[in-house]
PDB file of N, CA and C in Angstrom:
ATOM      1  N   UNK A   1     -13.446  18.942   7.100  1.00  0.00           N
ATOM      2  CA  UNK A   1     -14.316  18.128   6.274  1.00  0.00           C
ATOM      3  C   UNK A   1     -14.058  16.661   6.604  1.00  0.00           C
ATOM      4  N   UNK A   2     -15.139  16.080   6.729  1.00  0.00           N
ATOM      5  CA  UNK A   2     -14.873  14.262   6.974  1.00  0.00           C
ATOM      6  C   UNK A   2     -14.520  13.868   5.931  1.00  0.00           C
ATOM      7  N   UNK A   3     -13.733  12.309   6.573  1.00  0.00           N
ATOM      8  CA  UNK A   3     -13.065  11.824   4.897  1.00  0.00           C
ATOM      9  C   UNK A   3     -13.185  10.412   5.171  1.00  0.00           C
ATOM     10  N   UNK A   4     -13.725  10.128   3.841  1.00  0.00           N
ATOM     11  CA  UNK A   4     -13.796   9.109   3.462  1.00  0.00           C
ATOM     12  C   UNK A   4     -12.941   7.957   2.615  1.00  0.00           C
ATOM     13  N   UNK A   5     -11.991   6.725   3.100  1.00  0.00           N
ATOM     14  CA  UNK A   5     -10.967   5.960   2.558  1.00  0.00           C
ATOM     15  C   UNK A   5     -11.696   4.754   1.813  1.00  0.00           C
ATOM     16  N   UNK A   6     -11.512   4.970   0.580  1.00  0.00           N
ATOM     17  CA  UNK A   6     -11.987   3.722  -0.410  1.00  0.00           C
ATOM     18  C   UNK A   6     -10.684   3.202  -0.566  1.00  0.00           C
ATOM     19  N   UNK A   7     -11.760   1.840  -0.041  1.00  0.00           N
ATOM     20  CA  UNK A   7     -10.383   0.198  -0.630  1.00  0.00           C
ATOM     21  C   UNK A   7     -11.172  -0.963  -2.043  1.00  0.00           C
ATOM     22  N   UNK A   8     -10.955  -0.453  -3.132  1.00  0.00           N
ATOM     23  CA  UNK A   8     -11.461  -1.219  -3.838  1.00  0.00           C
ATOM     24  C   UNK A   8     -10.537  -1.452  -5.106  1.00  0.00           C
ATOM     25  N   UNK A   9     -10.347  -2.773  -5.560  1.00  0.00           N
ATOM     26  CA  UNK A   9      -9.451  -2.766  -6.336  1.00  0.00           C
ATOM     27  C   UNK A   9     -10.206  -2.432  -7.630  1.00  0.00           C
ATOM     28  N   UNK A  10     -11.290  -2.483  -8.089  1.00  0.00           N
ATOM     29  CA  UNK A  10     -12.343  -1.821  -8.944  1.00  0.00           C
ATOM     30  C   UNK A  10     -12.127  -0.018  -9.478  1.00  0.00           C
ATOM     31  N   UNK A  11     -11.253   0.481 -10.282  1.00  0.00           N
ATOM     32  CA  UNK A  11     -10.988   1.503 -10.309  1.00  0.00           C
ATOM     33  C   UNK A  11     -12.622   2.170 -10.910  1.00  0.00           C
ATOM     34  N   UNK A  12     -13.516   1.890 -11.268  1.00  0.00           N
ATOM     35  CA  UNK A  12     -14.585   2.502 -11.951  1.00  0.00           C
ATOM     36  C   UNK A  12     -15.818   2.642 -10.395  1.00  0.00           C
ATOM     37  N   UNK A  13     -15.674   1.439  -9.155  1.00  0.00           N
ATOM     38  CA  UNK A  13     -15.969   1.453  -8.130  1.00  0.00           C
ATOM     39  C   UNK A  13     -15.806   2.516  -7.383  1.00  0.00           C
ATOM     40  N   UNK A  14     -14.533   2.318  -7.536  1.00  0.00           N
ATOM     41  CA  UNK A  14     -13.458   3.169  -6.030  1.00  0.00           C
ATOM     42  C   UNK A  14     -14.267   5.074  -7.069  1.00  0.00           C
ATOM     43  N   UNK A  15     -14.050   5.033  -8.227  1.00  0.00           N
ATOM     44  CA  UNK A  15     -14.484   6.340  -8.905  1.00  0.00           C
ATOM     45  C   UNK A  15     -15.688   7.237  -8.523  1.00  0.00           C
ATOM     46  N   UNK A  16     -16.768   5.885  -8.629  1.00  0.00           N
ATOM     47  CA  UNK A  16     -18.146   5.998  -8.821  1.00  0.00           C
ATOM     48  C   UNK A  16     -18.279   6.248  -6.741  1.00  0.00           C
ATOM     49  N   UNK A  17     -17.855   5.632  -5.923  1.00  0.00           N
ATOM     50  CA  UNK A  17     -17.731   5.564  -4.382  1.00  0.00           C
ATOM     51  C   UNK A  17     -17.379   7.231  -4.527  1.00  0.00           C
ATOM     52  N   UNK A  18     -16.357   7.639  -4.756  1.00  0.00           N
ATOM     53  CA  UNK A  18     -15.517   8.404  -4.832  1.00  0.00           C
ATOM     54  C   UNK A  18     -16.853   9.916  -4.936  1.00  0.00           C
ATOM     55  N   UNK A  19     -17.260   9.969  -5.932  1.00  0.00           N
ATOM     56  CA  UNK A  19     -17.947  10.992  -6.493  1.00  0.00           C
ATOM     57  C   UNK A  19     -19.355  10.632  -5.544  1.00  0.00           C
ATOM     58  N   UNK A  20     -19.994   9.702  -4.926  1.00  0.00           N
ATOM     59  CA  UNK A  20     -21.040   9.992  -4.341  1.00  0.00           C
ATOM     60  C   UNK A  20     -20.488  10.412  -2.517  1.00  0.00           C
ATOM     61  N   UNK A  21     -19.308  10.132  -2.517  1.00  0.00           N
ATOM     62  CA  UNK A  21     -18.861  10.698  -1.185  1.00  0.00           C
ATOM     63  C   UNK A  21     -18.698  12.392  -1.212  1.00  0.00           C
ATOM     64  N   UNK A  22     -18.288  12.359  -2.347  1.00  0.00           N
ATOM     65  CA  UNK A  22     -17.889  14.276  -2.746  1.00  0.00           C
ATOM     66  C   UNK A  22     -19.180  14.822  -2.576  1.00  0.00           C
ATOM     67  N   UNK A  23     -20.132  14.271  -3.460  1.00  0.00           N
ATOM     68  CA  UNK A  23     -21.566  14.812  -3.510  1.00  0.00           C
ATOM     69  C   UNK A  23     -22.438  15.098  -2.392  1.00  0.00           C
ATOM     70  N   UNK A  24     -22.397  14.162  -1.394  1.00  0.00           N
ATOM     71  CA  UNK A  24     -22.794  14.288   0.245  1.00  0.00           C
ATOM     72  C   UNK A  24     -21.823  15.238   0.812  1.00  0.00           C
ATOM     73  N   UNK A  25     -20.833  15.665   0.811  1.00  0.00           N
ATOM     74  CA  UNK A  25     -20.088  16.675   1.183  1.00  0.00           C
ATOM     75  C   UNK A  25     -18.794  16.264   2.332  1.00  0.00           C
ATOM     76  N   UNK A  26     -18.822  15.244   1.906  1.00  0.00           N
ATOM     77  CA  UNK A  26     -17.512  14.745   2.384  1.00  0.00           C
ATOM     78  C   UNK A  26     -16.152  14.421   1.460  1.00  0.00           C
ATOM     79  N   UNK A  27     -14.723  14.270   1.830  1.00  0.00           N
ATOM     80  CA  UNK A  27     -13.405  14.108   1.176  1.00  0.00           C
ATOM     81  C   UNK A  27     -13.589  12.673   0.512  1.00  0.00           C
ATOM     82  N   UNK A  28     -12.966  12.500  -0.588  1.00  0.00           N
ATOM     83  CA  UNK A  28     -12.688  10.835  -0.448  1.00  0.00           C
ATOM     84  C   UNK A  28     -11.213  10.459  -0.902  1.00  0.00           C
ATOM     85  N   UNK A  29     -10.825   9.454  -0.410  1.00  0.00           N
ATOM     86  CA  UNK A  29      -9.519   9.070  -0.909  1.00  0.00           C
ATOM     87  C   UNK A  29      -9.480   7.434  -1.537  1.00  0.00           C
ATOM     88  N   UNK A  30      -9.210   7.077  -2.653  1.00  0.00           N
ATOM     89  CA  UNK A  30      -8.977   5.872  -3.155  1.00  0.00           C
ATOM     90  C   UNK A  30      -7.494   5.040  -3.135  1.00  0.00           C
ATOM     91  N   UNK A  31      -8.028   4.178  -2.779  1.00  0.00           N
ATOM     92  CA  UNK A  31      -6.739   3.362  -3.149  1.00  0.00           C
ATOM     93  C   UNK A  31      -7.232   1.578  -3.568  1.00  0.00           C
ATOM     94  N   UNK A  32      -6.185   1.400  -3.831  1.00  0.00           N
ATOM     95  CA  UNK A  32      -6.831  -0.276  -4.834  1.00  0.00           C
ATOM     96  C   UNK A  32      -5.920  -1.522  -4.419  1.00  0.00           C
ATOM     97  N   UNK A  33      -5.116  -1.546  -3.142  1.00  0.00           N
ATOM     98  CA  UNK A  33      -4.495  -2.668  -2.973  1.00  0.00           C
ATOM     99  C   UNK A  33      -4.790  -2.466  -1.455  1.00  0.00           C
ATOM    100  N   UNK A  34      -4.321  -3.526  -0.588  1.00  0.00           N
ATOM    101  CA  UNK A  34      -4.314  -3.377   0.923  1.00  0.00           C
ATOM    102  C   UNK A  34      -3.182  -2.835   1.217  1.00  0.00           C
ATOM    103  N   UNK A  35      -1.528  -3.191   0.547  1.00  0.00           N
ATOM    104  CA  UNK A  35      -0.277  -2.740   0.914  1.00  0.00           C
ATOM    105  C   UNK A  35      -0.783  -1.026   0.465  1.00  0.00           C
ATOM    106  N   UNK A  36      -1.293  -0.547  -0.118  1.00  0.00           N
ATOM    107  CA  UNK A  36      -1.322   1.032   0.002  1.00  0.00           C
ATOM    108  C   UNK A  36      -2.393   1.739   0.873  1.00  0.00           C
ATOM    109  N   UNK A  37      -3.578   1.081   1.319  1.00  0.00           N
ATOM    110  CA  UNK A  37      -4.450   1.565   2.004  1.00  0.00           C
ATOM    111  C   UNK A  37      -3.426   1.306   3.797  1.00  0.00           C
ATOM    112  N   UNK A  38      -2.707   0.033   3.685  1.00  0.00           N
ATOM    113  CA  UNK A  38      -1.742   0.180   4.862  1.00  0.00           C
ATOM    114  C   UNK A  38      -0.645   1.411   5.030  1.00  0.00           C
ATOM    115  N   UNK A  39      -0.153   1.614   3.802  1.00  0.00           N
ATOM    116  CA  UNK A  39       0.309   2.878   3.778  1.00  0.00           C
ATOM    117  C   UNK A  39       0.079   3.970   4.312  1.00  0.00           C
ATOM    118  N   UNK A  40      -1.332   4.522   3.626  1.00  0.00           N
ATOM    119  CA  UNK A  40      -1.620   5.854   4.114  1.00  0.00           C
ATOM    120  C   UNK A  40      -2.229   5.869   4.909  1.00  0.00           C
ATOM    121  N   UNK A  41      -2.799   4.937   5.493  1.00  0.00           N
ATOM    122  CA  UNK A  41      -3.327   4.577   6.912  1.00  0.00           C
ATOM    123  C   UNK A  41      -2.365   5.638   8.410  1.00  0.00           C
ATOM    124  N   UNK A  42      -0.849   5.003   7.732  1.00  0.00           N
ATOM    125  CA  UNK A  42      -0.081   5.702   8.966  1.00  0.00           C
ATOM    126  C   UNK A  42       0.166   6.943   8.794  1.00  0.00           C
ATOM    127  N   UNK A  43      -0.677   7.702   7.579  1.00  0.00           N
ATOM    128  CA  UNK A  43      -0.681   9.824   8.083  1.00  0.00           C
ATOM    129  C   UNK A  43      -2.141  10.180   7.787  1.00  0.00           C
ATOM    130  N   UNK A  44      -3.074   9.195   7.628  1.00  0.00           N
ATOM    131  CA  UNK A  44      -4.549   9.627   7.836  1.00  0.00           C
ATOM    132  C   UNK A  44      -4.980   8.985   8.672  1.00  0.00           C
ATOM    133  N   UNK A  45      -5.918   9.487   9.131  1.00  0.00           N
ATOM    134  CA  UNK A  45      -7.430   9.124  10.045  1.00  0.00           C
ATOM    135  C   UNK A  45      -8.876   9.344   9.115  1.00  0.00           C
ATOM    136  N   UNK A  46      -9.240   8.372   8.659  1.00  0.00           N
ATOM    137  CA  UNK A  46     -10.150   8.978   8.254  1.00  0.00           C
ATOM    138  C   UNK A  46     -11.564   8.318   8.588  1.00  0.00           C
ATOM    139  N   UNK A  47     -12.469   9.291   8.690  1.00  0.00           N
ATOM    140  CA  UNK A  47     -14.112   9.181   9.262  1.00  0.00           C
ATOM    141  C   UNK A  47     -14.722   8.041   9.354  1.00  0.00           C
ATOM    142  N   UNK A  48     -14.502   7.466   8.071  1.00  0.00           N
ATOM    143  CA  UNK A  48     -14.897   6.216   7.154  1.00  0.00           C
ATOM    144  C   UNK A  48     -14.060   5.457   6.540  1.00  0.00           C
ATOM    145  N   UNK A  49     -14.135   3.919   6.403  1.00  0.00           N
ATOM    146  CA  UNK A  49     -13.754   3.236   5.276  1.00  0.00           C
ATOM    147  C   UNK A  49     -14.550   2.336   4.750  1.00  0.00           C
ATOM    148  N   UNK A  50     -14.234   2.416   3.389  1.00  0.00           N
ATOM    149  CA  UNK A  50     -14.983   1.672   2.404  1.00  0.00           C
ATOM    150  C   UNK A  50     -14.392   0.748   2.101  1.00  0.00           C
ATOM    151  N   UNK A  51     -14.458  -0.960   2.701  1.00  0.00           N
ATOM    152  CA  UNK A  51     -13.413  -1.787   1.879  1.00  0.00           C
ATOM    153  C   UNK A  51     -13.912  -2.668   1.555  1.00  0.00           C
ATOM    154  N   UNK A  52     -13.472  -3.088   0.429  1.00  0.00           N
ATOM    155  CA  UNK A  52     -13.590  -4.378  -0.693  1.00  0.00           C
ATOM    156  C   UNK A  52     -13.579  -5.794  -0.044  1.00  0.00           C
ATOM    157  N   UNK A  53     -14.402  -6.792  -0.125  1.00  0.00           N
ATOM    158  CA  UNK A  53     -13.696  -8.181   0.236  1.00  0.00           C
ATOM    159  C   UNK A  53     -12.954  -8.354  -0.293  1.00  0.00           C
ATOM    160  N   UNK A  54     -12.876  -8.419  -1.659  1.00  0.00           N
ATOM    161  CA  UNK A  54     -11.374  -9.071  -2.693  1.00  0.00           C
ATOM    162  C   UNK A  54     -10.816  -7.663  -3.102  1.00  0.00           C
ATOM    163  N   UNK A  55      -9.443  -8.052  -2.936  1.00  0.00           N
ATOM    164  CA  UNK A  55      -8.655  -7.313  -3.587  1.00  0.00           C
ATOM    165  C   UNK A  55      -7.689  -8.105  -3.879  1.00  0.00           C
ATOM    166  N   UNK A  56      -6.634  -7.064  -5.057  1.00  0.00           N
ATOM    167  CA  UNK A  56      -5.385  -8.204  -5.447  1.00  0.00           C
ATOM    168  C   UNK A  56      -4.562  -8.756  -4.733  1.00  0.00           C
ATOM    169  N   UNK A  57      -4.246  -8.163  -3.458  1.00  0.00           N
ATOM    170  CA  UNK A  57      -3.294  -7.984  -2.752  1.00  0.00           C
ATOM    171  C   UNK A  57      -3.703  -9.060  -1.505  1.00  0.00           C
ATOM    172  N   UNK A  58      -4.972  -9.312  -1.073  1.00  0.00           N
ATOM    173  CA  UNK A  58      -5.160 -10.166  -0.041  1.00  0.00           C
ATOM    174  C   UNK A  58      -6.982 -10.268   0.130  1.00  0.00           C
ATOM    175  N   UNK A  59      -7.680 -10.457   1.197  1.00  0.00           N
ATOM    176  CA  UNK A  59      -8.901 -10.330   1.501  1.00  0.00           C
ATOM    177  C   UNK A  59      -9.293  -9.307   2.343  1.00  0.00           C
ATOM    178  N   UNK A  60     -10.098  -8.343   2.144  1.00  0.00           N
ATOM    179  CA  UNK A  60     -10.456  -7.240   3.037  1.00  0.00           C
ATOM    180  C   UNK A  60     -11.331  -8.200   4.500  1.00  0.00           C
ATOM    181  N   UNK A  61     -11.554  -9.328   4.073  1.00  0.00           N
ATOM    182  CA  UNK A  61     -12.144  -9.567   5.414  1.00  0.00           C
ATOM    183  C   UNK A  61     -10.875  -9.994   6.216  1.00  0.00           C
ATOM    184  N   UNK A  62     -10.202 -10.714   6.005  1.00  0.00           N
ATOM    185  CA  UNK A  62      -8.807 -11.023   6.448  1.00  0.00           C
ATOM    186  C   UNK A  62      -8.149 -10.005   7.361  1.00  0.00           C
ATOM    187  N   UNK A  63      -8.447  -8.560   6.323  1.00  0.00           N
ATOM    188  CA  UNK A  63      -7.423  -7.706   7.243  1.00  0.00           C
ATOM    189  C   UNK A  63      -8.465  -6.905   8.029  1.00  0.00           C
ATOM    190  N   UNK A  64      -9.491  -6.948   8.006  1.00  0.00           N
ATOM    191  CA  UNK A  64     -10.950  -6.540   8.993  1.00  0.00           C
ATOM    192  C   UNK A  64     -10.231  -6.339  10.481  1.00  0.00           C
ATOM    193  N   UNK A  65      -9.435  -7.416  11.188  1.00  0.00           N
ATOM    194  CA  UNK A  65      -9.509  -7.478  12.056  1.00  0.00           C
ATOM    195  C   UNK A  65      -8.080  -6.605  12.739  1.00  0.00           C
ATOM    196  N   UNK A  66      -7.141  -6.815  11.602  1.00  0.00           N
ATOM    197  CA  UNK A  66      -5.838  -5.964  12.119  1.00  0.00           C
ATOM    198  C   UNK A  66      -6.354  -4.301  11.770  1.00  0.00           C
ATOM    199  N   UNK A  67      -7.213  -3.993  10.800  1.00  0.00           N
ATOM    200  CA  UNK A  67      -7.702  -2.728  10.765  1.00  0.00           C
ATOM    201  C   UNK A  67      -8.359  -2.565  11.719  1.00  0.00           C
ATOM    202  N   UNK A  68      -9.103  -2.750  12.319  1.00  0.00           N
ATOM    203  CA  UNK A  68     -10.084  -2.484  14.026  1.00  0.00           C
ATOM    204  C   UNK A  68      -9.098  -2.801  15.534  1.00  0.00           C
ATOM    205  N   UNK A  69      -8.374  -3.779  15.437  1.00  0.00           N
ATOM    206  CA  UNK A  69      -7.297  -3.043  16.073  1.00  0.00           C
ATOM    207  C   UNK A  69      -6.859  -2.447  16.088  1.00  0.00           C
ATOM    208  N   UNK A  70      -5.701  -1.556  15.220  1.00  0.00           N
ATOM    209  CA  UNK A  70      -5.409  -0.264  15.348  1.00  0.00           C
ATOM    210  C   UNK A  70      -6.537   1.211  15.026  1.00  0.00           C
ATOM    211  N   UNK A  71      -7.325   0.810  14.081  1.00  0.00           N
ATOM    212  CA  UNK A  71      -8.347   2.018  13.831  1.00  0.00           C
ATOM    213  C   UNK A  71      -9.461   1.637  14.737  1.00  0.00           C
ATOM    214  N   UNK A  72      -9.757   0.933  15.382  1.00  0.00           N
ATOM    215  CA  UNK A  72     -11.080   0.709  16.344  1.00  0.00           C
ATOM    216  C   UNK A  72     -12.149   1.704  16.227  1.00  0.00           C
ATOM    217  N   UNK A  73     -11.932   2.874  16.363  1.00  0.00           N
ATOM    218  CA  UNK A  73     -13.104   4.142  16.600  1.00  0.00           C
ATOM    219  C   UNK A  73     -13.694   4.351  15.102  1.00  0.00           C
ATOM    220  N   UNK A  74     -12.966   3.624  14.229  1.00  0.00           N
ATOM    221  CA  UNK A  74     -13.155   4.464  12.415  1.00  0.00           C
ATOM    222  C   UNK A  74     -14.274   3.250  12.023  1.00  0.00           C
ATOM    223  N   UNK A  75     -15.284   2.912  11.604  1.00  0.00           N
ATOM    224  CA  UNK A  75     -16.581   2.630  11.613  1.00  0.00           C
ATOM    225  C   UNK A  75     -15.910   2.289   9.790  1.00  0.00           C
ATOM    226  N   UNK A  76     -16.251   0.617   9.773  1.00  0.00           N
ATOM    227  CA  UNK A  76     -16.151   0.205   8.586  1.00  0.00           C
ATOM    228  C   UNK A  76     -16.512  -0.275   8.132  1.00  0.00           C
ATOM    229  N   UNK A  77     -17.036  -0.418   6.466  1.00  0.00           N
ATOM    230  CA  UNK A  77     -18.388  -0.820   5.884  1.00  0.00           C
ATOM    231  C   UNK A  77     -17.833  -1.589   5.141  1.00  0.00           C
ATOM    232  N   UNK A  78     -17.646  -2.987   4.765  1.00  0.00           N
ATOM    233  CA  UNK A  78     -17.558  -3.993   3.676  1.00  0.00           C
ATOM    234  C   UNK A  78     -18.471  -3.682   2.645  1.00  0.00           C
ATOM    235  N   UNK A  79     -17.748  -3.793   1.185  1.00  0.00           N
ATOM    236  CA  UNK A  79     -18.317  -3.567   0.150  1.00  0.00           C
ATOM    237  C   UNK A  79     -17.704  -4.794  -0.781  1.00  0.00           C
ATOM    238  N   UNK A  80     -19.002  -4.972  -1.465  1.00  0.00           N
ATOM    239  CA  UNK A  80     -18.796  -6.233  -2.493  1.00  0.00           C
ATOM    240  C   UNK A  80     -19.825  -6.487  -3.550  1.00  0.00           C
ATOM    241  N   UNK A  81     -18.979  -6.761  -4.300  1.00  0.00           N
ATOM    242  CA  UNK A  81     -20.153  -7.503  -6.018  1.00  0.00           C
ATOM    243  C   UNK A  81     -20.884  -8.526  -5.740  1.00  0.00           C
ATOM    244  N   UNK A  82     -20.075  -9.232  -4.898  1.00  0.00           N
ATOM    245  CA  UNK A  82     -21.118 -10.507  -4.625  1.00  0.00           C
ATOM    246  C   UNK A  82     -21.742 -11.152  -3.451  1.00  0.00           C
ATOM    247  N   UNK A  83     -21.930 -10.501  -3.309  1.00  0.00           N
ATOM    248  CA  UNK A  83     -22.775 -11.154  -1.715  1.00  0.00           C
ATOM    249  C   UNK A  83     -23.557 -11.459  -1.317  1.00  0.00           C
ATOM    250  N   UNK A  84     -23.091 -12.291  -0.384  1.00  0.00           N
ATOM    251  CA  UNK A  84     -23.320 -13.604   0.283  1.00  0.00           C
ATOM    252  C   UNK A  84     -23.970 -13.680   1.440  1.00  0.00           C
ATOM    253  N   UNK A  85     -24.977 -14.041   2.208  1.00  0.00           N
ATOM    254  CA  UNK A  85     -25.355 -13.775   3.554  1.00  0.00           C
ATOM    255  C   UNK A  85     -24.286 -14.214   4.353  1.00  0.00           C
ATOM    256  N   UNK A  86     -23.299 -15.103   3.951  1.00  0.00           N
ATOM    257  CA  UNK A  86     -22.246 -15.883   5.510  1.00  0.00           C
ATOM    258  C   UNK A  86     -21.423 -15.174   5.198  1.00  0.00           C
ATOM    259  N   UNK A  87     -20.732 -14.611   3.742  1.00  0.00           N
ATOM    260  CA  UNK A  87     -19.748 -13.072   3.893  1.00  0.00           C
ATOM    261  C   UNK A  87     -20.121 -11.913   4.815  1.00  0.00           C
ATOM    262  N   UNK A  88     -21.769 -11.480   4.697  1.00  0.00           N
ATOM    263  CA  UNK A  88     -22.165 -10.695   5.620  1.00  0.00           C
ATOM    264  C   UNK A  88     -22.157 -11.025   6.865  1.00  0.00           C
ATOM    265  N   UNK A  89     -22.600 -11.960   7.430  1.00  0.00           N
ATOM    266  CA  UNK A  89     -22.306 -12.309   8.915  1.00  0.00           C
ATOM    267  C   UNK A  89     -20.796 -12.353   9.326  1.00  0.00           C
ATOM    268  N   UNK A  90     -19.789 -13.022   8.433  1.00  0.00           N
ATOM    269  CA  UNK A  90     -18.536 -13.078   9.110  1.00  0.00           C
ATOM    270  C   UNK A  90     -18.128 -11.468   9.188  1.00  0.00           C
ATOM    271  N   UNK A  91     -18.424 -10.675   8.421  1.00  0.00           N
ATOM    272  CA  UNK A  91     -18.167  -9.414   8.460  1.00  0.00           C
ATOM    273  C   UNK A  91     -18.347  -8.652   9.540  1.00  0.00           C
ATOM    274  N   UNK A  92     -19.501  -8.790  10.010  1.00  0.00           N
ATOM    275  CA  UNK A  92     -20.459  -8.152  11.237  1.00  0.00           C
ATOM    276  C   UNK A  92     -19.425  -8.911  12.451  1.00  0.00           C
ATOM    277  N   UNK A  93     -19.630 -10.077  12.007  1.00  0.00           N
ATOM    278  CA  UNK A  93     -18.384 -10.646  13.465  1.00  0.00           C
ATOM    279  C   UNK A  93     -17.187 -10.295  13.398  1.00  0.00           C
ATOM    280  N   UNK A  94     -16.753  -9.846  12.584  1.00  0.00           N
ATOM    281  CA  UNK A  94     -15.540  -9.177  12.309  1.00  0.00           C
ATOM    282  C   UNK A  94     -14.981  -7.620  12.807  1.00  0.00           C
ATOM    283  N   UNK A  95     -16.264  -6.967  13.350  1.00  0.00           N
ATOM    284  CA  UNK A  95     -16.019  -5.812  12.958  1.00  0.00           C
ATOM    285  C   UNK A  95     -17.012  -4.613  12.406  1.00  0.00           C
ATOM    286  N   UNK A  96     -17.033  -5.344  11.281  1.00  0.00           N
ATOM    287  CA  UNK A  96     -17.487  -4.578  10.161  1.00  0.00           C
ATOM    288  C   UNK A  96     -18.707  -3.756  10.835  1.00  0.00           C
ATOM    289  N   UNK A  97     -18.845  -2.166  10.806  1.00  0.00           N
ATOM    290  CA  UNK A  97     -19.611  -1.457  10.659  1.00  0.00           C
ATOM    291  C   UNK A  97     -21.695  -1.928  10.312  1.00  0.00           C
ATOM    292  N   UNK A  98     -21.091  -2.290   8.312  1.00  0.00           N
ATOM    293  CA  UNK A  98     -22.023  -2.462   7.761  1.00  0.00           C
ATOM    294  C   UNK A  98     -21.901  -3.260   6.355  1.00  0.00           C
ATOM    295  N   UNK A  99     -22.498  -4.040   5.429  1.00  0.00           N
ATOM    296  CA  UNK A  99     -22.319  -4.381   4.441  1.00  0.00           C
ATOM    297  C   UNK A  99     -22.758  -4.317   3.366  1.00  0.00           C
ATOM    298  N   UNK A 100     -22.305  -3.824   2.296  1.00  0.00           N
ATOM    299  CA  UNK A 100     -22.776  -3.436   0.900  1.00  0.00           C
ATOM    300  C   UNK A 100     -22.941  -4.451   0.113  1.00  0.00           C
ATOM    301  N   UNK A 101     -23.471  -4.980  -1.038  1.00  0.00           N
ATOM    302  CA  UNK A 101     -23.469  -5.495  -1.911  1.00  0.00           C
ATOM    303  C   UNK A 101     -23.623  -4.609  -2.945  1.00  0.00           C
TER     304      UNK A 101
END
Protein backbone atom coordinates (compact mmCIF):
# COMPACT_ATOMS: atom_id res chain seq x y z
CA UNK A 1 0.00 0.00 0.00
CA UNK A 2 1.43 3.63 -0.75
CA UNK A 3 2.05 5.89 2.08
CA UNK A 4 1.54 8.94 2.68
CA UNK A 5 3.86 11.35 5.42
CA UNK A 6 1.96 14.37 6.89
CA UNK A 7 4.08 17.30 8.30
CA UNK A 8 1.70 19.61 9.86
CA UNK A 9 1.87 21.08 13.10
CA UNK A 10 -2.11 21.52 12.87
CA UNK A 11 -3.27 18.34 14.68
CA UNK A 12 -7.08 18.72 13.27
CA UNK A 13 -5.06 19.24 9.62
CA UNK A 14 -2.59 16.50 9.85
CA UNK A 15 -6.28 14.42 11.04
CA UNK A 16 -8.51 15.70 8.41
CA UNK A 17 -5.11 15.03 5.58
CA UNK A 18 -4.93 11.87 7.36
CA UNK A 19 -8.52 10.45 6.73
CA UNK A 20 -8.77 11.74 3.06
CA UNK A 21 -5.46 9.81 2.34
CA UNK A 22 -7.09 6.53 4.00
CA UNK A 23 -10.20 7.17 1.93
CA UNK A 24 -8.31 7.17 -1.58
CA UNK A 25 -6.72 4.01 -0.42
CA UNK A 26 -3.56 4.87 0.62
CA UNK A 27 -1.45 4.64 4.39
CA UNK A 28 -0.95 7.88 6.16
CA UNK A 29 1.42 8.80 8.79
CA UNK A 30 1.36 12.14 10.88
CA UNK A 31 3.70 13.90 12.54
CA UNK A 32 3.75 17.71 13.80
CA UNK A 33 7.35 18.93 14.21
CA UNK A 34 10.33 18.70 11.61
CA UNK A 35 12.76 17.03 14.44
CA UNK A 36 10.17 13.97 14.21
CA UNK A 37 9.28 13.86 10.57
CA UNK A 38 13.45 13.82 10.51
CA UNK A 39 13.15 10.98 12.63
CA UNK A 40 11.09 8.62 10.92
CA UNK A 41 12.28 9.67 7.78
CA UNK A 42 15.41 7.30 8.58
CA UNK A 43 13.01 3.78 8.63
CA UNK A 44 10.37 5.05 6.09
CA UNK A 45 10.14 5.80 2.51
CA UNK A 46 7.20 7.05 1.86
CA UNK A 47 5.20 7.70 -1.65
CA UNK A 48 4.28 11.15 -0.61
CA UNK A 49 4.79 14.05 1.63
CA UNK A 50 2.59 16.47 2.85
CA UNK A 51 4.45 19.42 4.45
CA UNK A 52 3.49 22.46 6.24
CA UNK A 53 5.35 25.86 5.64
CA UNK A 54 5.21 26.71 9.39
CA UNK A 55 5.79 24.53 11.88
CA UNK A 56 6.99 24.91 15.53
CA UNK A 57 10.10 23.56 15.09
CA UNK A 58 11.45 25.51 11.93
CA UNK A 59 10.08 26.32 8.21
CA UNK A 60 9.03 23.50 5.91
CA UNK A 61 10.32 25.62 3.12
CA UNK A 62 13.70 25.87 4.80
CA UNK A 63 14.01 22.22 5.09
CA UNK A 64 12.47 21.68 1.32
CA UNK A 65 15.80 21.51 0.21
CA UNK A 66 17.73 19.10 2.70
CA UNK A 67 14.49 16.85 2.23
CA UNK A 68 15.04 16.54 -1.77
CA UNK A 69 18.43 15.88 -1.23
CA UNK A 70 18.24 12.93 0.51
CA UNK A 71 14.51 11.90 -0.57
CA UNK A 72 14.85 13.30 -4.23
CA UNK A 73 12.52 10.56 -5.96
CA UNK A 74 9.56 11.18 -3.04
CA UNK A 75 7.40 13.99 -4.83
CA UNK A 76 6.48 16.81 -2.30
CA UNK A 77 3.54 18.96 -1.92
CA UNK A 78 3.69 22.20 0.34
CA UNK A 79 0.67 22.77 2.28
CA UNK A 80 -0.51 25.98 3.91
CA UNK A 81 -3.33 28.30 5.49
CA UNK A 82 -2.00 31.07 3.93
CA UNK A 83 -0.91 31.49 0.73
CA UNK A 84 0.91 33.50 -0.99
CA UNK A 85 1.83 33.49 -4.73
CA UNK A 86 5.90 34.21 -3.85
CA UNK A 87 5.50 31.26 -1.04
CA UNK A 88 4.26 29.30 -4.05
CA UNK A 89 6.93 30.13 -6.43
CA UNK A 90 9.80 29.81 -3.88
CA UNK A 91 8.36 26.41 -3.29
CA UNK A 92 8.28 25.23 -6.92
CA UNK A 93 12.00 26.54 -6.94
CA UNK A 94 12.59 24.65 -4.17
CA UNK A 95 11.56 21.48 -5.08
CA UNK A 96 8.29 21.32 -4.18
CA UNK A 97 6.16 18.84 -6.14
CA UNK A 98 2.98 21.06 -5.76
CA UNK A 99 1.21 23.66 -3.55
CA UNK A 100 -1.80 23.67 -1.40
CA UNK A 101 -3.44 26.40 0.17
Amino acid sequence: MKQVLIIDDDEEVAALLSRFTERIGYSARAVHTLKAARSLLQSIEPDLILLDIRLPDGSGLDYLPDLKAKHASIPVVMVTGEGEVNLAVKAMRLGASDFLE
